[in-house]
C-alpha atoms as a PDB file:
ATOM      1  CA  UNK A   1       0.000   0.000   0.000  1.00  0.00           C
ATOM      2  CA  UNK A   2       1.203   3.625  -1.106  1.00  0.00           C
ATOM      3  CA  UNK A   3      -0.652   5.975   0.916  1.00  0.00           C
ATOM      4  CA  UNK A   4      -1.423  10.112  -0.312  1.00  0.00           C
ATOM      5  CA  UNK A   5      -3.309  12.767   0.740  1.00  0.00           C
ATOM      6  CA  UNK A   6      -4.754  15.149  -2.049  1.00  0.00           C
ATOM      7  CA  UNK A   7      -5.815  18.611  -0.425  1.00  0.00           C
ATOM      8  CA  UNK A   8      -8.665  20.401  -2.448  1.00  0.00           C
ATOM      9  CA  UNK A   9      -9.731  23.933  -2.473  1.00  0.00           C
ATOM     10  CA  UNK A  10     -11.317  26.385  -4.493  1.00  0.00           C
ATOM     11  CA  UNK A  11      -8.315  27.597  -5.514  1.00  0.00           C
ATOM     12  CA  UNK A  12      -5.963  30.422  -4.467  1.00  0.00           C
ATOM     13  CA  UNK A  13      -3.792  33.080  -7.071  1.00  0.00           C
ATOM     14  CA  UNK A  14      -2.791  35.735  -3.634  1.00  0.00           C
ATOM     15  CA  UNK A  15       0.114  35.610  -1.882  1.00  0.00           C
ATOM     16  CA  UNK A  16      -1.972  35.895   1.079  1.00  0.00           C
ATOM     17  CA  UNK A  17      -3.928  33.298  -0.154  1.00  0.00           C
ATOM     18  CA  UNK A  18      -1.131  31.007  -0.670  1.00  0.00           C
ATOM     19  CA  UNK A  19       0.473  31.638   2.448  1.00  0.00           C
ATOM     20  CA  UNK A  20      -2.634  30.794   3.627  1.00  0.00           C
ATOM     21  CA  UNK A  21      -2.476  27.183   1.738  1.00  0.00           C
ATOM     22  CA  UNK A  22       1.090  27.040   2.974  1.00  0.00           C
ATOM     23  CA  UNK A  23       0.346  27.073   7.003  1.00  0.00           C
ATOM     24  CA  UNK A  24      -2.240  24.274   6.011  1.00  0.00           C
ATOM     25  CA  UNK A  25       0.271  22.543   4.458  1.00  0.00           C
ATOM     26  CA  UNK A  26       2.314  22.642   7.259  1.00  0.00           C
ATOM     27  CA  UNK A  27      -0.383  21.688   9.343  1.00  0.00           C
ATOM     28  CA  UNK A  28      -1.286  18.285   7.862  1.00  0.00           C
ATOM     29  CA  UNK A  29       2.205  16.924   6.979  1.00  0.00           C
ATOM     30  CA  UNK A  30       2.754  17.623  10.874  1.00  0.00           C
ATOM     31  CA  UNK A  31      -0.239  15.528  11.681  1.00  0.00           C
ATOM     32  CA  UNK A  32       0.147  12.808   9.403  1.00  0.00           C
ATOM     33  CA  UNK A  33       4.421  12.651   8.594  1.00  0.00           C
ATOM     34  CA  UNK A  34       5.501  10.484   6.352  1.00  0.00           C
ATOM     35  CA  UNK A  35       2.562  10.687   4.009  1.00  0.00           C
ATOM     36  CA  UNK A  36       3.394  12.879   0.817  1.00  0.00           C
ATOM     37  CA  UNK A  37       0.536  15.756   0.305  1.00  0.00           C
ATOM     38  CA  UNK A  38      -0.223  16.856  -3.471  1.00  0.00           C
ATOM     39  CA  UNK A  39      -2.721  19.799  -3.754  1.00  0.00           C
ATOM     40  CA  UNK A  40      -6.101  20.274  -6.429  1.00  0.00           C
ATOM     41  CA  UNK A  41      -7.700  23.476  -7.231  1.00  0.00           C
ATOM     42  CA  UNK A  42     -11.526  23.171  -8.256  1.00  0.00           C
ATOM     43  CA  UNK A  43     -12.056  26.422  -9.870  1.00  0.00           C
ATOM     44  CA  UNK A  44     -10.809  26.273 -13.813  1.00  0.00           C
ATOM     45  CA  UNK A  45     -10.822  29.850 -13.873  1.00  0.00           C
ATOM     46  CA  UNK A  46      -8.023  30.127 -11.317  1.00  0.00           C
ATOM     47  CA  UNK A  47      -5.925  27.524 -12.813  1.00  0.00           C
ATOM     48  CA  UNK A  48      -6.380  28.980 -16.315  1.00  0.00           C
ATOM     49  CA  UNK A  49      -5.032  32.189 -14.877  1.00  0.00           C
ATOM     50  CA  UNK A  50      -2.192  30.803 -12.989  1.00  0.00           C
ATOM     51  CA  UNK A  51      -1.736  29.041 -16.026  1.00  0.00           C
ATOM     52  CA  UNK A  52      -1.268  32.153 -17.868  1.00  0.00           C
ATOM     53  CA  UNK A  53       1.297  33.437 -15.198  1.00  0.00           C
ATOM     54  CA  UNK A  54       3.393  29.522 -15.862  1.00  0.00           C
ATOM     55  CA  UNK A  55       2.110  28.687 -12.903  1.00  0.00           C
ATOM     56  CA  UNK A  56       1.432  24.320 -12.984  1.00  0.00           C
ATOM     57  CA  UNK A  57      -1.653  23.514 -10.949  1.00  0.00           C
ATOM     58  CA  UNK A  58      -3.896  20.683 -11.191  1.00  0.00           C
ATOM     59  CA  UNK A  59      -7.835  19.737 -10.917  1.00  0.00           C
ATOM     60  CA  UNK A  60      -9.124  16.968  -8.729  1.00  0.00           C
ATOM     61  CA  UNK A  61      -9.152  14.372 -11.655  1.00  0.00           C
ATOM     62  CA  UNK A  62      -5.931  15.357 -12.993  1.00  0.00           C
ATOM     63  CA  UNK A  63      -4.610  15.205  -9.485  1.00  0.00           C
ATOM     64  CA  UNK A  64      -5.687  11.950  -8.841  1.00  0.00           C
ATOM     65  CA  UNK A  65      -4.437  10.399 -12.634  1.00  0.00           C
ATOM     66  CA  UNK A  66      -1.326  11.963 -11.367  1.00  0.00           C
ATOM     67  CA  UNK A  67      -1.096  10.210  -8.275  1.00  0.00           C
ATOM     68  CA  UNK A  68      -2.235   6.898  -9.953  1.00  0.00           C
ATOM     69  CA  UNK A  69       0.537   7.124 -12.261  1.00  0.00           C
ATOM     70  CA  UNK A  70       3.120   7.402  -9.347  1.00  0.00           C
ATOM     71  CA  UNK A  71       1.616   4.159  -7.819  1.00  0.00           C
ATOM     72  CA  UNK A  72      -0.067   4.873  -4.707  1.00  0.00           C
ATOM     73  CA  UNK A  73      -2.339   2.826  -4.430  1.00  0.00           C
ATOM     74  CA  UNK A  74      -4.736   4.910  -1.418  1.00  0.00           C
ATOM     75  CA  UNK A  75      -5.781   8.112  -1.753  1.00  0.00           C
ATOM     76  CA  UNK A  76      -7.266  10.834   1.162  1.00  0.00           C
ATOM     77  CA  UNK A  77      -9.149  13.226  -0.812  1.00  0.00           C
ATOM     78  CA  UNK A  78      -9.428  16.503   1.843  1.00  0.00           C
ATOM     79  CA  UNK A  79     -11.988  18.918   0.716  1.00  0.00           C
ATOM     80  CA  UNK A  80     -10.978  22.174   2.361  1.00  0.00           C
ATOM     81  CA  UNK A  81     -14.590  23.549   1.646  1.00  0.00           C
ATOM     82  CA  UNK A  82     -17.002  25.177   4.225  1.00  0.00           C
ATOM     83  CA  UNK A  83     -20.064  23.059   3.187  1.00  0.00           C
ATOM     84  CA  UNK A  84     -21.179  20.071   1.966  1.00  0.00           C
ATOM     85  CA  UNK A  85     -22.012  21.628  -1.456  1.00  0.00           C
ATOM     86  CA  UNK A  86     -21.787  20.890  -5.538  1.00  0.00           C
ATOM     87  CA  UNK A  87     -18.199  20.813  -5.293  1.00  0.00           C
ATOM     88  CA  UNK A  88     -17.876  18.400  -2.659  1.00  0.00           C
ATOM     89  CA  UNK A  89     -20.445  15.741  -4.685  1.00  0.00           C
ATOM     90  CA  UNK A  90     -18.013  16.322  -7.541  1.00  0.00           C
ATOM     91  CA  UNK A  91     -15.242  15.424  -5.165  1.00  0.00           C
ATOM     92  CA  UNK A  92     -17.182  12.282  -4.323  1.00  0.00           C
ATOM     93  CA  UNK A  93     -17.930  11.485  -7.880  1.00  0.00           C
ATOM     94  CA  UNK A  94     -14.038  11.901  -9.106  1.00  0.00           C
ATOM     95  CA  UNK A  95     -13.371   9.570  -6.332  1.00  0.00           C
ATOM     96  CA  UNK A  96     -15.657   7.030  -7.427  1.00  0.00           C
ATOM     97  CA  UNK A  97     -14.491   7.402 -11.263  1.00  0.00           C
ATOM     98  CA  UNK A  98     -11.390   6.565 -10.370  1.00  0.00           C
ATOM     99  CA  UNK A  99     -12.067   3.489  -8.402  1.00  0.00           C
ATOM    100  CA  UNK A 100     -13.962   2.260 -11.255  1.00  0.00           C
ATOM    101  CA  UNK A 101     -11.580   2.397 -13.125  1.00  0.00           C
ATOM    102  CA  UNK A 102      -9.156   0.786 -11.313  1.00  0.00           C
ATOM    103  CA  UNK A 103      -6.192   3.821 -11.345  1.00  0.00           C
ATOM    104  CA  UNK A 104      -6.423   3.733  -7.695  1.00  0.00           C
ATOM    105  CA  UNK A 105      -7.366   0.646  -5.472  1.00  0.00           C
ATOM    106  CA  UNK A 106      -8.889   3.255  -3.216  1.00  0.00           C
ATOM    107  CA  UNK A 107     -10.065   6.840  -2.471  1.00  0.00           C
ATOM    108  CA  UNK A 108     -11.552   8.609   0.669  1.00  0.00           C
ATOM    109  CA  UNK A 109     -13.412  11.613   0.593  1.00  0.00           C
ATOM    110  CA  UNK A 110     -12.758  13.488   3.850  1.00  0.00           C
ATOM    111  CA  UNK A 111     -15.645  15.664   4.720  1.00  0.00           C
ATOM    112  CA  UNK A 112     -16.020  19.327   4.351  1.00  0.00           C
ATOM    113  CA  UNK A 113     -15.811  21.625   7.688  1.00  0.00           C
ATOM    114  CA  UNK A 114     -19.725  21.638   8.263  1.00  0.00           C
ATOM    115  CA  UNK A 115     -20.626  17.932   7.971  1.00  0.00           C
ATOM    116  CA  UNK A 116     -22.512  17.061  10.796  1.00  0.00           C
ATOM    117  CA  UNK A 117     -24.376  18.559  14.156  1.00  0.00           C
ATOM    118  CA  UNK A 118     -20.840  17.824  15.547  1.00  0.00           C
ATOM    119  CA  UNK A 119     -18.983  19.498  12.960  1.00  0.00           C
ATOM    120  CA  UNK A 120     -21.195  23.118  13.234  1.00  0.00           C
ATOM    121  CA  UNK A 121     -21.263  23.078  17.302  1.00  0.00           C
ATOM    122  CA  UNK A 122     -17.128  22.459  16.754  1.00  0.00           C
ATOM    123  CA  UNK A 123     -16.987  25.345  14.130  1.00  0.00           C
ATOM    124  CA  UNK A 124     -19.317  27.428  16.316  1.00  0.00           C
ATOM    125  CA  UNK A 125     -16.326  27.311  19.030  1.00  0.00           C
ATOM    126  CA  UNK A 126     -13.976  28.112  16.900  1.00  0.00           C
ATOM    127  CA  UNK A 127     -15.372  30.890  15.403  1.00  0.00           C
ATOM    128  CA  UNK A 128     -16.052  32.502  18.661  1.00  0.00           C
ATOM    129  CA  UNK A 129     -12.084  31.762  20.075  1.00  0.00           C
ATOM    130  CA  UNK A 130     -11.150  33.836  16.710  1.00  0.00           C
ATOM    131  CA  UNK A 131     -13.254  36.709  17.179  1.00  0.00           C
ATOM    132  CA  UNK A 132     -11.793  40.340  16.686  1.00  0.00           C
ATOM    133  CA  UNK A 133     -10.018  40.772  19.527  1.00  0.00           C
ATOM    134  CA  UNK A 134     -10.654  44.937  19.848  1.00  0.00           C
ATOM    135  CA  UNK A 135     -13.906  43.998  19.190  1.00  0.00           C
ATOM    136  CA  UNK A 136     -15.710  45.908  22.093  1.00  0.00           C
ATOM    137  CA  UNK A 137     -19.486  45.862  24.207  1.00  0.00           C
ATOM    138  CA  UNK A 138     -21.852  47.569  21.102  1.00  0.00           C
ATOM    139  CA  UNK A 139     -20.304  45.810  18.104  1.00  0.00           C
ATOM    140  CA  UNK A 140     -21.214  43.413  16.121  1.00  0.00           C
ATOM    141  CA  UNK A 141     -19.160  40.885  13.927  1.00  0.00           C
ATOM    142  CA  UNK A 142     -20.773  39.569  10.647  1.00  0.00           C
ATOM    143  CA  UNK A 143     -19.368  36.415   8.733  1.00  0.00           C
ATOM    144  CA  UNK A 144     -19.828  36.607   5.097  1.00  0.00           C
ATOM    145  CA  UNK A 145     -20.256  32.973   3.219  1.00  0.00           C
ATOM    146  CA  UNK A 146     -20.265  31.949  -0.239  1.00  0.00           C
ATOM    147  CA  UNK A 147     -23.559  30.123  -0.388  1.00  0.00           C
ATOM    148  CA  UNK A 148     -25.522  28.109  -2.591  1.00  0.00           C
ATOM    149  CA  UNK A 149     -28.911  26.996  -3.741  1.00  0.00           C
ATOM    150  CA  UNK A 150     -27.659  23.627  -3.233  1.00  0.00           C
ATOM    151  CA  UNK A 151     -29.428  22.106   0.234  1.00  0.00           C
ATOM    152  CA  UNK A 152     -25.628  22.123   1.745  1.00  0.00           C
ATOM    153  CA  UNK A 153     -26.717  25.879   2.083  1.00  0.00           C
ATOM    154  CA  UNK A 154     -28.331  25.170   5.280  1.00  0.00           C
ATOM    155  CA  UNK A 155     -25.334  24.313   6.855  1.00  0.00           C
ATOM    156  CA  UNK A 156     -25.070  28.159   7.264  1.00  0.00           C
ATOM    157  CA  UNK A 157     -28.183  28.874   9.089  1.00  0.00           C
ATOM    158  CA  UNK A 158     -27.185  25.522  11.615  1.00  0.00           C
ATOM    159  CA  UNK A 159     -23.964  27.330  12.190  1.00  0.00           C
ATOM    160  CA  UNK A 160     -26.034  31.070  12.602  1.00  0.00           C
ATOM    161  CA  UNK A 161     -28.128  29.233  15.416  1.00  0.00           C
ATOM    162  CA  UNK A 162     -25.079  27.695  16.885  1.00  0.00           C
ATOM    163  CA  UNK A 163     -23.353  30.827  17.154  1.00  0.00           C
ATOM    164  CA  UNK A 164     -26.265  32.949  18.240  1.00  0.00           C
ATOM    165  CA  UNK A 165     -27.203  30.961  20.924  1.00  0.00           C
ATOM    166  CA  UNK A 166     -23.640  31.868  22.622  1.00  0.00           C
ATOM    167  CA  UNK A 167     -23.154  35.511  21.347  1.00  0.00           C
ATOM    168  CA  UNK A 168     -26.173  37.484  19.798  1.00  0.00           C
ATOM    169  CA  UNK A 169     -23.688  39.874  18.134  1.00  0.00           C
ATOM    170  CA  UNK A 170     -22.251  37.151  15.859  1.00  0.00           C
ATOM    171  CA  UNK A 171     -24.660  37.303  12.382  1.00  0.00           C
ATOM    172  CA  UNK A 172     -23.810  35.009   9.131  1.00  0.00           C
ATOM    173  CA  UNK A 173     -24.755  35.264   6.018  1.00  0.00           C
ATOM    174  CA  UNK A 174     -23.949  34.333   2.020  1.00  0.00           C
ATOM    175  CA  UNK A 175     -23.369  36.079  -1.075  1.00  0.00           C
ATOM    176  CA  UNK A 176     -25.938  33.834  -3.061  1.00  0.00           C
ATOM    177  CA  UNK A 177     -28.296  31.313  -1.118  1.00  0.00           C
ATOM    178  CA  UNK A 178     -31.245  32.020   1.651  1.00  0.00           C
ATOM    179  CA  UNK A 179     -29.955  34.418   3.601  1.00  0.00           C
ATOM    180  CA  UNK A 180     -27.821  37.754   2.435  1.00  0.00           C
ATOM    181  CA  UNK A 181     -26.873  40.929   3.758  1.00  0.00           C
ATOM    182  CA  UNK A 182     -30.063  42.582   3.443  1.00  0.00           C
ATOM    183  CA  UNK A 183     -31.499  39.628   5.556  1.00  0.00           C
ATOM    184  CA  UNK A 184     -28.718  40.611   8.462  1.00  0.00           C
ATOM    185  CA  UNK A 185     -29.259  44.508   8.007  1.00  0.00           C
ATOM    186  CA  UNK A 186     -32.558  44.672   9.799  1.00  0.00           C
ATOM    187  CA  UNK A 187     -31.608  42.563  12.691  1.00  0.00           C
ATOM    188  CA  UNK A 188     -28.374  45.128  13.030  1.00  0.00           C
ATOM    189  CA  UNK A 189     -30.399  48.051  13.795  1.00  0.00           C
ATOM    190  CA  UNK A 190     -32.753  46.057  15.673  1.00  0.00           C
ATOM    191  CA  UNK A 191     -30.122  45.348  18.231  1.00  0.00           C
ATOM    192  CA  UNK A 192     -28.744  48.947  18.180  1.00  0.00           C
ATOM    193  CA  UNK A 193     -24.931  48.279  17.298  1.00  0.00           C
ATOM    194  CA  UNK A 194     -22.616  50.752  17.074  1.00  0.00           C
ATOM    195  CA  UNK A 195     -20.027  49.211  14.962  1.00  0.00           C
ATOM    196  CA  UNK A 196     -19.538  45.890  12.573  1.00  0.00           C
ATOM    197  CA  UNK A 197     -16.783  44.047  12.452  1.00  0.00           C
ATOM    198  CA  UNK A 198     -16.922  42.040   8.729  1.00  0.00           C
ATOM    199  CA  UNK A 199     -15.076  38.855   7.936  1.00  0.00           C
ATOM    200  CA  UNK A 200     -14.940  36.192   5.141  1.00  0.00           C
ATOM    201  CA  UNK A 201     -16.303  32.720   5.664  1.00  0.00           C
ATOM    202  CA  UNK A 202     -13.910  31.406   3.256  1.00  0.00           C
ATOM    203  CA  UNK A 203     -11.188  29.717   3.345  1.00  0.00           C
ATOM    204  CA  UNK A 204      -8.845  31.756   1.781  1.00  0.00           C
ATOM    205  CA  UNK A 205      -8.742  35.634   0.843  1.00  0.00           C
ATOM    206  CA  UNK A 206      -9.504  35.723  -2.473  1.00  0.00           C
ATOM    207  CA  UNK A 207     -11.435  37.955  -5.357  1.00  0.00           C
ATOM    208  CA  UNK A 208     -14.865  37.463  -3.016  1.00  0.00           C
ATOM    209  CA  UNK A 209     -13.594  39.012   0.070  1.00  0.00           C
ATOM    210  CA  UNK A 210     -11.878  41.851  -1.409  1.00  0.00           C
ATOM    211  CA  UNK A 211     -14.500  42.870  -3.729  1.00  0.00           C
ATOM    212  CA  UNK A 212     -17.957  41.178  -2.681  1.00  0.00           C
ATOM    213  CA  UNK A 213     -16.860  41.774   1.066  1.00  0.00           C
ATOM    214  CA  UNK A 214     -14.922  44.359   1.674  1.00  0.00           C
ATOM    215  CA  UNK A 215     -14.867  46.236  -1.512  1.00  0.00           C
ATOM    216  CA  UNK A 216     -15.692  50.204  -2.093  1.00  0.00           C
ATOM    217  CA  UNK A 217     -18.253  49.728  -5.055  1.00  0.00           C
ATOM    218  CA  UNK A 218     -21.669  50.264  -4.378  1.00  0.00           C
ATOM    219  CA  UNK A 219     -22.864  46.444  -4.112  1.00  0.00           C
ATOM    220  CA  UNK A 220     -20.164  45.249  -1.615  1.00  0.00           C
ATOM    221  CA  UNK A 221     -21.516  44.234   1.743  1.00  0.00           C
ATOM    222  CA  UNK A 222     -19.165  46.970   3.605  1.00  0.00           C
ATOM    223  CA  UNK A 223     -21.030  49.686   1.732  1.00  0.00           C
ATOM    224  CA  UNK A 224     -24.028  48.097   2.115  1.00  0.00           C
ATOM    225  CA  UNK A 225     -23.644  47.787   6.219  1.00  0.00           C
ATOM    226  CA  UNK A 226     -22.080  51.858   5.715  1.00  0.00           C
ATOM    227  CA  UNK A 227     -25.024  52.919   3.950  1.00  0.00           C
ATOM    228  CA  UNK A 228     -27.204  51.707   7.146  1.00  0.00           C
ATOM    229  CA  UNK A 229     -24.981  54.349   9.142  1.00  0.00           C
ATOM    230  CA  UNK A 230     -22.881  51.397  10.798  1.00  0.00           C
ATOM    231  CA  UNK A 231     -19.140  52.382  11.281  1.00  0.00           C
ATOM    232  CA  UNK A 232     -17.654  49.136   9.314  1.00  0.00           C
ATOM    233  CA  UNK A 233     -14.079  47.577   9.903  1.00  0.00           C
ATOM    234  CA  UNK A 234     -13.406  44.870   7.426  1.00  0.00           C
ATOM    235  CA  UNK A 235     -11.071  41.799   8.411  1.00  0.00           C
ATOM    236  CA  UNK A 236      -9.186  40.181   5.876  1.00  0.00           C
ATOM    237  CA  UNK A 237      -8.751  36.908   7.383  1.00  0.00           C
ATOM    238  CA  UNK A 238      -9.603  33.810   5.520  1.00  0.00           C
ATOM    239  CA  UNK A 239     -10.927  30.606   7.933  1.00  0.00           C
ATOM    240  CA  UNK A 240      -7.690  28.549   6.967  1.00  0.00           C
ATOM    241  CA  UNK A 241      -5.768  31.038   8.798  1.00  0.00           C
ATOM    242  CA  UNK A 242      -7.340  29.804  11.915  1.00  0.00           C
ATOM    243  CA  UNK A 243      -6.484  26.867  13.761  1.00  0.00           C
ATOM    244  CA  UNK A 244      -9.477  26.069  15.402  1.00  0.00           C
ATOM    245  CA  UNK A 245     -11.234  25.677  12.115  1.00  0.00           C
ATOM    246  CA  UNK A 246      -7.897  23.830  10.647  1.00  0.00           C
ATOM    247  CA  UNK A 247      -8.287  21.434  13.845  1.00  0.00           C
ATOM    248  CA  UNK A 248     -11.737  20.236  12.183  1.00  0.00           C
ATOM    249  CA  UNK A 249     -10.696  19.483   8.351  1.00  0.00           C
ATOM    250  CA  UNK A 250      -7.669  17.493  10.038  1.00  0.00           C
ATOM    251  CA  UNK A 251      -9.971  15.654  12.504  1.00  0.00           C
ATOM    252  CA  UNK A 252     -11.671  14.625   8.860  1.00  0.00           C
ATOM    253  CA  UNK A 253      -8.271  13.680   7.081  1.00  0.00           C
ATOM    254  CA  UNK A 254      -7.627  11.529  10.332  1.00  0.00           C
ATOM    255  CA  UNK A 255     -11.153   9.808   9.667  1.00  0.00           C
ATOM    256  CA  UNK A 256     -10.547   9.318   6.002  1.00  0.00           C
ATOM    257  CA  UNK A 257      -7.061   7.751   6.251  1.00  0.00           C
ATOM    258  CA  UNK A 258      -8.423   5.109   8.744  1.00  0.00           C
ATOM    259  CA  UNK A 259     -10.694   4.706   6.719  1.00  0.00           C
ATOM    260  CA  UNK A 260      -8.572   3.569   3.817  1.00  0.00           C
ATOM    261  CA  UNK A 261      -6.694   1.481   6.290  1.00  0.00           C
ATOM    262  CA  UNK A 262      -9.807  -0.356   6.869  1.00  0.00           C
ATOM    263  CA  UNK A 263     -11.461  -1.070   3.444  1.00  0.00           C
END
C-alpha cells in the first residue's frame, strides 16, 4: 500500500492566499508525517489564470491520474470547503471514477468543515475563540459565506443558530443562497450596534472578500452595512488562517485515512 493525501480547495492566485495554503500545508504533513501531500484546485478559472502566469496547478481528476501514475495505491481526498455543497459531490464522484476504473485501489473523501451537528457546534467554538479581539461591548461581527442553492446551504443557518445561541452579536450570512446581507441589516439596527466588524467565511482571501466583502463599489456588503450608518471595519482573514477551524478538516483527514486502512 502507497498511501497520499490530495488537499482540495477552491483555488488560491494571492500571496496571502497562498500563504494561507502554505500554514495548512504545514499543518497536515505535521499531523500525518511520512505521508506525501499533493494539492487540487476546483475552480478552472483560477488555474487557467495561474496558467497564464506559468504557474502548474492541477484539478481533482488530474490530481488523482497523477497520483495513480506514481503508484499509490490509497488516496485521502481533503476537501478544504465550508459546506457540503456541488463541489464536494463532484469530489465524491471523481473519487468514485477513479475506483472504477481501477487507477487507484482506493479513495476517501474526507468531509467538508460543516458535515454534521458535531462538525457546526465544533466550528461554532472556533469561530467565537477567533473573534476580533478589539472587538468591544456595542459591536457586532458579521461572517460573510459563499452560499448556494444547493441544500448544503443550510449548513449556514445551523452554524447562525449555533453561534447565536452563545453571542447574539455574531450574524452570518452568504453572497448567493437564503440568507444575504439585506437579511442581516434589519436585525443590526434592531439590536442597536454601534459598529460591525466584517469577515470572510472562506477559506482563503480571495477575489470574493476583497470585492464582494470588503470592496468600495456600491454592491459590496461593507457599503451596504455603511449605507445603514454602521461604522464598518473589514477583516481580511480567511478561515484557513485559523487553527481552530484547521483542527476540524484534520480531525476529517484523520477519519478518512483510517478509513482507507480499513477497506
Amino acid at each position: 500500500m502507497k498511501r497520499g493525501i490530495l488537499l482540495v480547495v477552491f483555488g488560491a492566485n494571492s500571496k496571502q492566499a497562498n500563504d494561507t495554503l502554505s500554514l495548512v500545508d504545514d499543518r497536515v504533513r505535521s499531523a500525518f508525517p511520512g505521508v506525501n501531500v499533493r494539492w487540487a484546485f476546483t475552480s478552472e478559472l483560477i488555474r487557467d489564470r495561474l496558467a497564464e502566469q506559468r504557474v502548474k496547478t492541477d484539478s481533482v481528476r488530474k490530481a488523482l491520474e497523477k497520483m495513480g501514475f506514481e503508484k499509490y495505491t490509497h488516496v485521502a481526498v481533503q476537501s478544504l470547503h465550508i459546506i457540503p455543497g456541488a463541489e464536494y459531490e463532484d469530489l465524491l464522484a471523481d473519487g468514485e471514477q477513479m475506483r472504477m476504473q481501477k487507477r487507484l485501489q482506493n479513495v476517501v473523501v474526507g468531509s467538508p468543515l460543516l458535515h454534521t451537528d458535531e462538525d457546526v457546534q465544533r466550528a461554532a467554538e472556533a469561530m467565537l475563540r477567533h473573534l476580533p479581539a478589539l472587538r468591544q461591548a456595542g459591536d457586532a461581527v458579521v461572517f460573510m459565506g459563499h452560499g448556494t442553492w444547493h441544500s448544503g446551504d443550510s449548513r449556514y443557518e445551523d452554524l447562525s443558530r449555533a453561534v447565536r445561541s452563545r453571542d447574539e452579536g455574531v450574524f452570518i450570512g452568504t453572497m448567493d443562497g437564503s440568507h444575504t446581507i439585506e437579511d442581516i441589516l434589519p436585525a443590526l439596527k434592531a439590536g442597536a450596534f454601534r459598529r460591525v466588524w466584517l469577515l470572510p467565511l472562506l477559506s482563503v482571501v480571495g477575489r470574493h472578500a476583497r470585492k464582494d466583502m470588503a470592496g468600495e463599489g456600491p454592491d459590496s456588503w461593507k457599503s451596504h452595512i455603511e449605507a445603514a450608518g454602521f461604522e464598518c471595519i473589514p477583516v481580511l482573514v480567511g478561515v484557513a488562517e485559523y487553527p481552530g477551524f484547521v483542527d476540524i478538516w484534520i480531525r476529517h483527514l484523520g477519519e478518512a485515512l483510517r478509513m482507507l486502512e480499513s477497506e
